[in-house]
C-alpha atoms as a PDB file:
ATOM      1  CA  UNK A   1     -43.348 -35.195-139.668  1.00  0.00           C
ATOM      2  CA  UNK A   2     -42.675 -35.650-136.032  1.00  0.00           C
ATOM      3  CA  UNK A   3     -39.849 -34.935-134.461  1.00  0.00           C
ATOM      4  CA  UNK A   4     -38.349 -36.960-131.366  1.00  0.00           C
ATOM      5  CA  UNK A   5     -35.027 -36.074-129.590  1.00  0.00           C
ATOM      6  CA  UNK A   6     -32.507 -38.245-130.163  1.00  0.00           C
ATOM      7  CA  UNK A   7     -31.076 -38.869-126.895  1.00  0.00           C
ATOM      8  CA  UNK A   8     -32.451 -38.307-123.208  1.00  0.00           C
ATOM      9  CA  UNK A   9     -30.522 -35.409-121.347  1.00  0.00           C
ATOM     10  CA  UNK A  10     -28.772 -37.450-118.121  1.00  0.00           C
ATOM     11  CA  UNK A  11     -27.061 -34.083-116.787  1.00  0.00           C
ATOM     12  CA  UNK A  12     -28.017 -32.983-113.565  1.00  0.00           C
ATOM     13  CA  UNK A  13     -25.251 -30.643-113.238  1.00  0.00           C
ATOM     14  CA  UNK A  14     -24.581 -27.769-115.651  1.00  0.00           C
ATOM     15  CA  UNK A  15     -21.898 -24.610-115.361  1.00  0.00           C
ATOM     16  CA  UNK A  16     -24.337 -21.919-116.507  1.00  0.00           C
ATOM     17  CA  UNK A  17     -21.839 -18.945-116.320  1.00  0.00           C
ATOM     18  CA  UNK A  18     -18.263 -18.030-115.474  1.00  0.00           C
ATOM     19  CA  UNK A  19     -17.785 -14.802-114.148  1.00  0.00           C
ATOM     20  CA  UNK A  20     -14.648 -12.556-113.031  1.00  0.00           C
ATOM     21  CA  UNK A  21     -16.327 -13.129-109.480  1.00  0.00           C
ATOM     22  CA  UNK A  22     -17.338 -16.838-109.628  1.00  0.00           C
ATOM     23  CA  UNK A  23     -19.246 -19.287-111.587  1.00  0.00           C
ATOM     24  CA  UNK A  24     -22.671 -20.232-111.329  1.00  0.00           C
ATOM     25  CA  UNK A  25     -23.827 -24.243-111.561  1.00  0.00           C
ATOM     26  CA  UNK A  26     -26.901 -25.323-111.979  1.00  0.00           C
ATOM     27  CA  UNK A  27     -28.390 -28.869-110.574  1.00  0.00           C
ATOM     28  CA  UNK A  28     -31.622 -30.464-110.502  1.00  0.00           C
ATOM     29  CA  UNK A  29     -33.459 -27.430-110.947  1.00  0.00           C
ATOM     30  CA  UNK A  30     -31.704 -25.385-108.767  1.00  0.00           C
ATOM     31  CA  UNK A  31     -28.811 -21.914-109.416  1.00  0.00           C
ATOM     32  CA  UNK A  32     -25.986 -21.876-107.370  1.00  0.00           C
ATOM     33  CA  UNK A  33     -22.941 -18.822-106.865  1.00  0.00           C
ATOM     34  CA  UNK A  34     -20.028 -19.983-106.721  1.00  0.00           C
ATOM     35  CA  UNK A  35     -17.670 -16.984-105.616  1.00  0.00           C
ATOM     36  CA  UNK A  36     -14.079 -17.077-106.155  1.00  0.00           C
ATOM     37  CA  UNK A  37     -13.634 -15.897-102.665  1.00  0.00           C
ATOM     38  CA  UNK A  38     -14.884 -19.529-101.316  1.00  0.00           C
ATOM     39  CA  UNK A  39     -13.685 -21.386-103.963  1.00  0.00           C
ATOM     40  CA  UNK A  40     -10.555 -20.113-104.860  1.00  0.00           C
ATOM     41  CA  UNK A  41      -9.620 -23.161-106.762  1.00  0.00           C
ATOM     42  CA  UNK A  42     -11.553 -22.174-109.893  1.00  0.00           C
ATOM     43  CA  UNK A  43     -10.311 -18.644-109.524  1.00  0.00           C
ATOM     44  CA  UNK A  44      -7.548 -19.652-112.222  1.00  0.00           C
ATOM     45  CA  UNK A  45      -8.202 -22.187-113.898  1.00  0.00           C
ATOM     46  CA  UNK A  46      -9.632 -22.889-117.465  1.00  0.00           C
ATOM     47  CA  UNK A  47     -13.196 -22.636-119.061  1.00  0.00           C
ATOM     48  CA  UNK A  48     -12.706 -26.503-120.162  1.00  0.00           C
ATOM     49  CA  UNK A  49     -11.552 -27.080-116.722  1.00  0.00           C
ATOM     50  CA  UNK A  50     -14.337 -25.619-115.290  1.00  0.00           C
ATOM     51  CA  UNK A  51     -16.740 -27.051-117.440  1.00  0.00           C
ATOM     52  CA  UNK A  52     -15.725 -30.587-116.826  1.00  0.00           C
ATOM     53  CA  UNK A  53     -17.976 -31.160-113.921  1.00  0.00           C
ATOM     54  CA  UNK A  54     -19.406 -35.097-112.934  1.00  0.00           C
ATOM     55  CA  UNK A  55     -21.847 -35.619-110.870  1.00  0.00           C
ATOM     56  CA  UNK A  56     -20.765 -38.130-108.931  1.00  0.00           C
ATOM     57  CA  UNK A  57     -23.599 -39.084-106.692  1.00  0.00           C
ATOM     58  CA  UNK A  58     -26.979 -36.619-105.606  1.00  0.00           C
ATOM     59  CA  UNK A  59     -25.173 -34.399-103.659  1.00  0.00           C
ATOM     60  CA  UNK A  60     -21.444 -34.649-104.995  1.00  0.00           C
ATOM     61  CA  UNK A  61     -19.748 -33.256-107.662  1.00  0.00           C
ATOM     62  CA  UNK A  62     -16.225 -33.462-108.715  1.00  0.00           C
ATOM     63  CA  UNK A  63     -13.991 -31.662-110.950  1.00  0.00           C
ATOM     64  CA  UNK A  64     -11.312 -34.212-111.966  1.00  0.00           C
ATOM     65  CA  UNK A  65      -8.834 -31.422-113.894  1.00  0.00           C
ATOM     66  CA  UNK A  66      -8.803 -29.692-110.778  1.00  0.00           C
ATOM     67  CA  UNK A  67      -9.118 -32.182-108.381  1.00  0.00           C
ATOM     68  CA  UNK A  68     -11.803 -30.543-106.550  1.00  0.00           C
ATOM     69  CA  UNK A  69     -14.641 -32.446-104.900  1.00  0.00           C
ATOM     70  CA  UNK A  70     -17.825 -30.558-103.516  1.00  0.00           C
ATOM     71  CA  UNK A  71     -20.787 -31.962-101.626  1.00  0.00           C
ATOM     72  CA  UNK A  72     -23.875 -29.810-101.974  1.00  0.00           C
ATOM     73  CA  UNK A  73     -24.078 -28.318 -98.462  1.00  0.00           C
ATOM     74  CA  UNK A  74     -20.665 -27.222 -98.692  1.00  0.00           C
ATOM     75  CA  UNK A  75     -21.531 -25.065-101.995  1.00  0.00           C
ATOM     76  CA  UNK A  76     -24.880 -23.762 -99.928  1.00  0.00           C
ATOM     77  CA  UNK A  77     -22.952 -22.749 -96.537  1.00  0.00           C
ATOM     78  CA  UNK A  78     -19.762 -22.316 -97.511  1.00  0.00           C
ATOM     79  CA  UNK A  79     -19.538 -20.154 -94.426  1.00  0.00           C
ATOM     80  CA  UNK A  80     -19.292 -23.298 -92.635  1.00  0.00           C
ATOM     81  CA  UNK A  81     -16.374 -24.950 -94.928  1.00  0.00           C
ATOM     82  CA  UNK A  82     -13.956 -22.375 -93.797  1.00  0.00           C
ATOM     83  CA  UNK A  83     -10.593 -24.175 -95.343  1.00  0.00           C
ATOM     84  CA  UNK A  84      -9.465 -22.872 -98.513  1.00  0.00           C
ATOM     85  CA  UNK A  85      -6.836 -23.721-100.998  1.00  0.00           C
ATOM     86  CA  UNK A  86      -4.025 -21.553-101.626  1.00  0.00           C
ATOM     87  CA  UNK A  87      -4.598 -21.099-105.178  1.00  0.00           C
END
């Protein structure tokens, strides 16, 4: 018998872990931490909300429950993204 999968994988983007300090998300290969303390906006929200993640383009990603929109350079420096929500 051989077995073939029955659909092709076309995630890039994957939350790998949520955390009491952050989340971690994991795209094309590559881990990322996401602390609370530079992304307060998932601080409270749900796992569902948190898990609903598209990838809207190479480098974008958007979480529509939350309304939160993320280009990849702002999730590596986010030293250099210093606004913040109030959440």
């Amino acid at each position: 018998m051989n077995s073939q999968p029955l659909g092709k994988n076309t995630s890039e983007i994957e939350v790998t872990n949520i955390s009491t300090h952050g989340l971690w998300l994991f795209v094309a290969g590559e881990e990322f931490f996401l602390s609370y303390d530079d992304f307060p906006w998932f601080k409270n929200a749900t796992i569902n909300n948190i898990l609903n993640v598209e990838q809207l383009s190479t480098n974008h990603f958007y979480w529509p429950n939350l309304d939160v929109d993320l280009g990849i350079e702002m999730i590596r420096n986010p030293e250099n993204y210093p606004l913040k929500s109030g959440s």
